[in-house]
PDB file of N, CA and C in Angstrom:
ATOM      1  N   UNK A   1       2.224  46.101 -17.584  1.00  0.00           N
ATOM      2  CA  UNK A   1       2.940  45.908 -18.841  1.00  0.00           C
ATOM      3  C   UNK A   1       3.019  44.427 -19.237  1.00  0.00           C
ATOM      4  N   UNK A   2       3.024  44.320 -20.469  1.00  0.00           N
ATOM      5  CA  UNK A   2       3.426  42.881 -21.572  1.00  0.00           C
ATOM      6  C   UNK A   2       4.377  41.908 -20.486  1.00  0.00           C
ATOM      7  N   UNK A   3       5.260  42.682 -19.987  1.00  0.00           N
ATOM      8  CA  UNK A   3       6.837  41.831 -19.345  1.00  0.00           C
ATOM      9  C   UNK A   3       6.114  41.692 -18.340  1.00  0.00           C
ATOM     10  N   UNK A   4       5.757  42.182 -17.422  1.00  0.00           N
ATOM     11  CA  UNK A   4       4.850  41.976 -15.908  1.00  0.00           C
ATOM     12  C   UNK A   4       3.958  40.592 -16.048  1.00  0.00           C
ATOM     13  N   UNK A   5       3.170  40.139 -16.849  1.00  0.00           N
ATOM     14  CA  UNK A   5       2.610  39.595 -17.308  1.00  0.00           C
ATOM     15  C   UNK A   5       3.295  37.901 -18.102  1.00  0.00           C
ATOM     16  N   UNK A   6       3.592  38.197 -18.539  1.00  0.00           N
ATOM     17  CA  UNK A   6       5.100  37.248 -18.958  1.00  0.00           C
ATOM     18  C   UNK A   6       5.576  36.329 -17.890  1.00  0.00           C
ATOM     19  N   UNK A   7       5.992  37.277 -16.922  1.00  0.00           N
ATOM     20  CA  UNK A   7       7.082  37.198 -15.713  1.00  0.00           C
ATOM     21  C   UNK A   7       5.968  36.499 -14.847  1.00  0.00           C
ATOM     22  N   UNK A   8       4.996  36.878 -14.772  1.00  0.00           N
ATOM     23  CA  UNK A   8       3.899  36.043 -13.959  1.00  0.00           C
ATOM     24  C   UNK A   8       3.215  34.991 -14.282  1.00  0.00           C
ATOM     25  N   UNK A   9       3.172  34.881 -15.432  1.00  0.00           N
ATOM     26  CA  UNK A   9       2.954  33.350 -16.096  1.00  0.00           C
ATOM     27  C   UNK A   9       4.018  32.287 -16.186  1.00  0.00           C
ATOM     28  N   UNK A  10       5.049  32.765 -16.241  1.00  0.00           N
ATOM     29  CA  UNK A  10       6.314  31.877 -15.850  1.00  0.00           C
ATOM     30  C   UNK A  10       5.929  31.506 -14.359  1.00  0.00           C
ATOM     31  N   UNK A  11       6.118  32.497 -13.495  1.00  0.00           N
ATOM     32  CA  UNK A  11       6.227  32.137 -11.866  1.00  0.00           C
ATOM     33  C   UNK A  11       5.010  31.318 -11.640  1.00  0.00           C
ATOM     34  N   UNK A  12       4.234  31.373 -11.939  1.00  0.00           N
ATOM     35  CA  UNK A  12       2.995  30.425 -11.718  1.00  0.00           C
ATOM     36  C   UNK A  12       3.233  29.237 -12.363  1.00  0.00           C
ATOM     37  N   UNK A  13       3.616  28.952 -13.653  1.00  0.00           N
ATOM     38  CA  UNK A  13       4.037  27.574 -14.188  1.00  0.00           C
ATOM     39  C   UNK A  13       4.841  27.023 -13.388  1.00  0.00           C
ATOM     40  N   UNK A  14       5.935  27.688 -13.110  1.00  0.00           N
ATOM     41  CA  UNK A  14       7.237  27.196 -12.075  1.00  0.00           C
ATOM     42  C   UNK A  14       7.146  26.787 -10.813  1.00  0.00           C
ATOM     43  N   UNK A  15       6.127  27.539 -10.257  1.00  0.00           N
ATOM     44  CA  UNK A  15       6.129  27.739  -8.417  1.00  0.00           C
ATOM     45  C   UNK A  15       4.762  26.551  -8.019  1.00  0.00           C
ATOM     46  N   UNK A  16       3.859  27.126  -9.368  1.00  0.00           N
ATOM     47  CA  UNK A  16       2.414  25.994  -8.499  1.00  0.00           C
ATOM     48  C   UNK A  16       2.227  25.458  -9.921  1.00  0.00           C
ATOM     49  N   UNK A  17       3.228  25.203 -10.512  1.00  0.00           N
ATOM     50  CA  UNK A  17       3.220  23.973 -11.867  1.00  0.00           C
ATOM     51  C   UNK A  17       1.734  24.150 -12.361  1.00  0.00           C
ATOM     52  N   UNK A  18       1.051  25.452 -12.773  1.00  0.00           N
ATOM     53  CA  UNK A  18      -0.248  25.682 -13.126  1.00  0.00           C
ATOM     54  C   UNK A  18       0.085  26.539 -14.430  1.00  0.00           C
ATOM     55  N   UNK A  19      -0.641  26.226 -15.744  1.00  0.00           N
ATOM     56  CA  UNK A  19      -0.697  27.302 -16.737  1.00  0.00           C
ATOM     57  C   UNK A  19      -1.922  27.951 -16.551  1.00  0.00           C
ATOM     58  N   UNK A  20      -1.307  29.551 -16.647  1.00  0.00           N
ATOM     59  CA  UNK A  20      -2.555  30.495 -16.670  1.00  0.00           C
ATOM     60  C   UNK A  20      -2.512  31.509 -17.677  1.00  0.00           C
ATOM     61  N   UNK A  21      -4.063  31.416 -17.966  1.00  0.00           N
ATOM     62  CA  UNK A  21      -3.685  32.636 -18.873  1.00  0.00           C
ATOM     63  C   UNK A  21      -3.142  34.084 -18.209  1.00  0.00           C
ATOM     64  N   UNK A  22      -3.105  35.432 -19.524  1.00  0.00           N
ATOM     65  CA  UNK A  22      -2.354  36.098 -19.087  1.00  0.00           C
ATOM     66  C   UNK A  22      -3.749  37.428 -18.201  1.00  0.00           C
ATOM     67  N   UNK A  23      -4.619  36.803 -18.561  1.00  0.00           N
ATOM     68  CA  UNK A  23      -5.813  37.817 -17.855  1.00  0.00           C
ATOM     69  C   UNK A  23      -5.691  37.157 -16.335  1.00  0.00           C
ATOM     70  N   UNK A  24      -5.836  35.966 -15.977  1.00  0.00           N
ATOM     71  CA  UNK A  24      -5.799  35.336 -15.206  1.00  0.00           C
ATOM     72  C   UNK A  24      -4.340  35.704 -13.905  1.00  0.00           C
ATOM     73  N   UNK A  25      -3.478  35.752 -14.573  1.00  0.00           N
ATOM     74  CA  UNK A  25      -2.095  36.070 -13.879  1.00  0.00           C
ATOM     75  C   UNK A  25      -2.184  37.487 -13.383  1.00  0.00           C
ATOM     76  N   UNK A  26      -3.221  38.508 -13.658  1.00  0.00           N
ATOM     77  CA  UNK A  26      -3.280  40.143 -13.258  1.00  0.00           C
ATOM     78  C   UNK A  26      -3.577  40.036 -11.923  1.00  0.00           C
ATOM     79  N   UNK A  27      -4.198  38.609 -11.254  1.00  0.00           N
ATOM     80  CA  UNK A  27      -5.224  38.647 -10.325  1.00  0.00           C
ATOM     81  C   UNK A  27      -3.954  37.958  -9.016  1.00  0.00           C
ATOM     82  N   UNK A  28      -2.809  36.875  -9.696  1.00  0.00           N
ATOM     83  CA  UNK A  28      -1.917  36.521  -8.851  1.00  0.00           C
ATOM     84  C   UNK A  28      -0.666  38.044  -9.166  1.00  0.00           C
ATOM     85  N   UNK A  29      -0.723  38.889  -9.747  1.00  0.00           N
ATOM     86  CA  UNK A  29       0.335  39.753  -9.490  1.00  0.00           C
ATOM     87  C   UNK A  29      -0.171  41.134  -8.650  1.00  0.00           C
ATOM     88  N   UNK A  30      -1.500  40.868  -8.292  1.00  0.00           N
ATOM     89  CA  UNK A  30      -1.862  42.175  -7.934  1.00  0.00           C
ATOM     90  C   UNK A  30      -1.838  41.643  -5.958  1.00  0.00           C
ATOM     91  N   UNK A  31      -2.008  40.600  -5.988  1.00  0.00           N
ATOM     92  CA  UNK A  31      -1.862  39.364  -4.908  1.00  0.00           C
ATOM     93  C   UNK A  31      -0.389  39.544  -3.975  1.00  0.00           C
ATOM     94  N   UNK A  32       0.420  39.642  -4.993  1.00  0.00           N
ATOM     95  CA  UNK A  32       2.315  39.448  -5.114  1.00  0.00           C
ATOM     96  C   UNK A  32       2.149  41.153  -4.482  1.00  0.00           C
ATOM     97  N   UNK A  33       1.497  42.019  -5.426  1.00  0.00           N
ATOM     98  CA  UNK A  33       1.915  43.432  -5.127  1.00  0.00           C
ATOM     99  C   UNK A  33       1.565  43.538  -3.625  1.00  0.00           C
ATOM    100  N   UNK A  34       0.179  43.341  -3.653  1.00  0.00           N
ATOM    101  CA  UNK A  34      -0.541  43.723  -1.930  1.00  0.00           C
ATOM    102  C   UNK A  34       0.133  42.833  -0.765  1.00  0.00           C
ATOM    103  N   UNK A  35       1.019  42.344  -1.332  1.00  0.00           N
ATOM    104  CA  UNK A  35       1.678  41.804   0.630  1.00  0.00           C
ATOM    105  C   UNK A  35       1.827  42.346   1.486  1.00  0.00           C
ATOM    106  N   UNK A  36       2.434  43.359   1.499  1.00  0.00           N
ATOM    107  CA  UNK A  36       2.853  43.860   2.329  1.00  0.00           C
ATOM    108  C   UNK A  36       4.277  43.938   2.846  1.00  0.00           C
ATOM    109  N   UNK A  37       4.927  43.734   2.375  1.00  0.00           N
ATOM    110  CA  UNK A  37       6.153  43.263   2.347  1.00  0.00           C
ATOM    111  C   UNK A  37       6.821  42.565   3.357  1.00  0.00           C
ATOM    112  N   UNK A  38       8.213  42.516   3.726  1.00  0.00           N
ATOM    113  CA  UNK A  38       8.802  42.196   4.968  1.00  0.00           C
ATOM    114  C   UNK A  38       8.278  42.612   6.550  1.00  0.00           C
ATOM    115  N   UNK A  39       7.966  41.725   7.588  1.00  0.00           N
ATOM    116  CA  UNK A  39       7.532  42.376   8.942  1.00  0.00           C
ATOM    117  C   UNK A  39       5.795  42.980   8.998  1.00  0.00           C
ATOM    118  N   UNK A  40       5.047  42.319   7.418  1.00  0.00           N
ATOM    119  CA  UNK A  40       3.568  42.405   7.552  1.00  0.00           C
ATOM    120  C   UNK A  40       2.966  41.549   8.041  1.00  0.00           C
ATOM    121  N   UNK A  41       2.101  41.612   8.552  1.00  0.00           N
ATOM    122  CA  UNK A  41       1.270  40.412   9.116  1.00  0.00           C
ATOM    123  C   UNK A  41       0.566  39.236   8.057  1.00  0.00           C
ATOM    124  N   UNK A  42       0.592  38.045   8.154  1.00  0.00           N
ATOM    125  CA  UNK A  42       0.135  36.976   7.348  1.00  0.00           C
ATOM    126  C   UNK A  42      -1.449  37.659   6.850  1.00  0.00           C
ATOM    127  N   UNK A  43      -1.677  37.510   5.412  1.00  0.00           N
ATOM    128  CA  UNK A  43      -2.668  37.909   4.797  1.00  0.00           C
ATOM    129  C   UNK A  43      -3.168  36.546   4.072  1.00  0.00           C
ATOM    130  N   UNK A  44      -4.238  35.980   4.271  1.00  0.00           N
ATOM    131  CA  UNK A  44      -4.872  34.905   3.310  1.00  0.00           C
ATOM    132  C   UNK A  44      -5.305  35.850   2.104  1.00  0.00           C
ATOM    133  N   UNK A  45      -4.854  35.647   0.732  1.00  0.00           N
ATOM    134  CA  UNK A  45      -5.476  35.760  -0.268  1.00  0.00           C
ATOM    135  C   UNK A  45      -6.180  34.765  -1.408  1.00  0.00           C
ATOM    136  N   UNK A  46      -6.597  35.269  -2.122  1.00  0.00           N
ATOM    137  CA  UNK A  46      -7.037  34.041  -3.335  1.00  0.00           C
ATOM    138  C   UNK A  46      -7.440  34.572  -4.813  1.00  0.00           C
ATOM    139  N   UNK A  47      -6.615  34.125  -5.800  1.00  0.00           N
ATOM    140  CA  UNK A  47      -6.216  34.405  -7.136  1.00  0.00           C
ATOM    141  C   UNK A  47      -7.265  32.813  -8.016  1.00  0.00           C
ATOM    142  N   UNK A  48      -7.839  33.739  -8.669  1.00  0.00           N
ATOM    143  CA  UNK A  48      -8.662  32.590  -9.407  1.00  0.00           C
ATOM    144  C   UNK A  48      -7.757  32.451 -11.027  1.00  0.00           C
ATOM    145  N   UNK A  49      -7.581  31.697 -11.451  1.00  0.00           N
ATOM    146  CA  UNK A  49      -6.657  31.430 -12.256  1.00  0.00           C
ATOM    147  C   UNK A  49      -7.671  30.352 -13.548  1.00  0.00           C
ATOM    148  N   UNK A  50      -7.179  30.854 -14.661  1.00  0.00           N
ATOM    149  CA  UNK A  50      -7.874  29.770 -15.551  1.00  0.00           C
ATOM    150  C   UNK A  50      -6.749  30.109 -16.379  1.00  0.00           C
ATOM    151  N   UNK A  51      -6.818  28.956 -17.565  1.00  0.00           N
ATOM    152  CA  UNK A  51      -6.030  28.500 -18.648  1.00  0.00           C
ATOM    153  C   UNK A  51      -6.418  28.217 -19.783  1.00  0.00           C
ATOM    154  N   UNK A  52      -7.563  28.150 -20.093  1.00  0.00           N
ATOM    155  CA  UNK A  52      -8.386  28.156 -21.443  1.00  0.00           C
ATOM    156  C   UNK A  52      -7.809  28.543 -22.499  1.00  0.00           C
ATOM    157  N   UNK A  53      -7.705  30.060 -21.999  1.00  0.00           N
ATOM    158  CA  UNK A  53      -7.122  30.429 -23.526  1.00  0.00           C
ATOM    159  C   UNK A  53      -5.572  31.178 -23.601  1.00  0.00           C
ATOM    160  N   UNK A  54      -4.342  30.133 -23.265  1.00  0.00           N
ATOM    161  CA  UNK A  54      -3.316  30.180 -23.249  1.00  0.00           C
ATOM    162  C   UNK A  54      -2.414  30.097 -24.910  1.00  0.00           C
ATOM    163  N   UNK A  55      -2.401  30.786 -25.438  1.00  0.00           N
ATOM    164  CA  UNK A  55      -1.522  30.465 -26.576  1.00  0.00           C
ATOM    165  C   UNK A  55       0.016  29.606 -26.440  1.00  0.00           C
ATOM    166  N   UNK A  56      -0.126  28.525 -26.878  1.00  0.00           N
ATOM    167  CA  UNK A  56       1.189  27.727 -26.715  1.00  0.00           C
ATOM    168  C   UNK A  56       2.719  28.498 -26.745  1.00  0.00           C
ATOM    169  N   UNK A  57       2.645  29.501 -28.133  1.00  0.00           N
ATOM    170  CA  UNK A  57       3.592  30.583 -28.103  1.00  0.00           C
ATOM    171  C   UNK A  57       4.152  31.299 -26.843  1.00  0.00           C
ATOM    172  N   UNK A  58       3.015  32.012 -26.595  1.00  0.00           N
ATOM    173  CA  UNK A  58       3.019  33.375 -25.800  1.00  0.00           C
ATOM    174  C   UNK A  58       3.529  32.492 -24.494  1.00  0.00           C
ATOM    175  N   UNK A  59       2.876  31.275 -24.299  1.00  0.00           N
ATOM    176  CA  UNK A  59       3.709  30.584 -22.933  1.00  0.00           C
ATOM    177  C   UNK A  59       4.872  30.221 -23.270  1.00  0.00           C
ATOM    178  N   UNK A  60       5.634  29.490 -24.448  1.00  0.00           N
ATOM    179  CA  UNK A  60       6.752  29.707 -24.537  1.00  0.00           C
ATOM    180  C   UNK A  60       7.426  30.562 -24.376  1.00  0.00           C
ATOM    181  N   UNK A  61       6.731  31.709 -24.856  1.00  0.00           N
ATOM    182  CA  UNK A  61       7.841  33.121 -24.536  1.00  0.00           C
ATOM    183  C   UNK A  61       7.886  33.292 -22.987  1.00  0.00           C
ATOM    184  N   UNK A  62       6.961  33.200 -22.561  1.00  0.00           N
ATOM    185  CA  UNK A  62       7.352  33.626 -21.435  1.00  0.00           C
ATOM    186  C   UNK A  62       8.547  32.539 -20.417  1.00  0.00           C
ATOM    187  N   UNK A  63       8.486  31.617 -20.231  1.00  0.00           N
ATOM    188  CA  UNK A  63       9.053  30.474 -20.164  1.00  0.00           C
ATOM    189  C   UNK A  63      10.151  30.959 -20.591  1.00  0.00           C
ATOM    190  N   UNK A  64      11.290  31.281 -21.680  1.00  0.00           N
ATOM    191  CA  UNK A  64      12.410  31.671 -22.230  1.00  0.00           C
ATOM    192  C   UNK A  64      12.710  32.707 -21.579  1.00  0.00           C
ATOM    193  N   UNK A  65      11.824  33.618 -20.419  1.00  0.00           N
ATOM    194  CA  UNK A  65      12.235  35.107 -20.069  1.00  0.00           C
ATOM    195  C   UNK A  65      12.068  36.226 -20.942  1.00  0.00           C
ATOM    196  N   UNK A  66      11.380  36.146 -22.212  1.00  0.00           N
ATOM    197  CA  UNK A  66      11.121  37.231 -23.057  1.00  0.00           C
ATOM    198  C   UNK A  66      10.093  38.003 -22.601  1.00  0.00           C
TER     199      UNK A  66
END
């Protein structure tokens, strides 16, 4: 969803001070999903991330929590 997406472009601006687009962020939330959660064993992953085509807006919104 739109908000999933949002919510992951924020956390990536915030956490590794990187803007990504929102195609780009499917690849760090699917990353977030597959952990494994609490008491899993350490997993190396890797999320390729680009920013090209970030609309200044749509990162504001997300940024505000919308």
């Amino acid at each position: 969803p739109e908000a999933d997406l949002l919510a992951g472009m924020a956390r990536v601006a915030r956490e590794a001070r990187l803007v990504a687009e929102p195609s780009a962020v499917v690849s760090v939330l699917a990353a977030i999903a597959g952990s494994g959660g609490a008491g899993a064993p350490p997993v190396r992953r890797v999320a390729i991330l680009s920013g090209g085509n970030v609309d200044h807006l749509l990162l504001a919104r997300a940024l505000a929590g919308a």
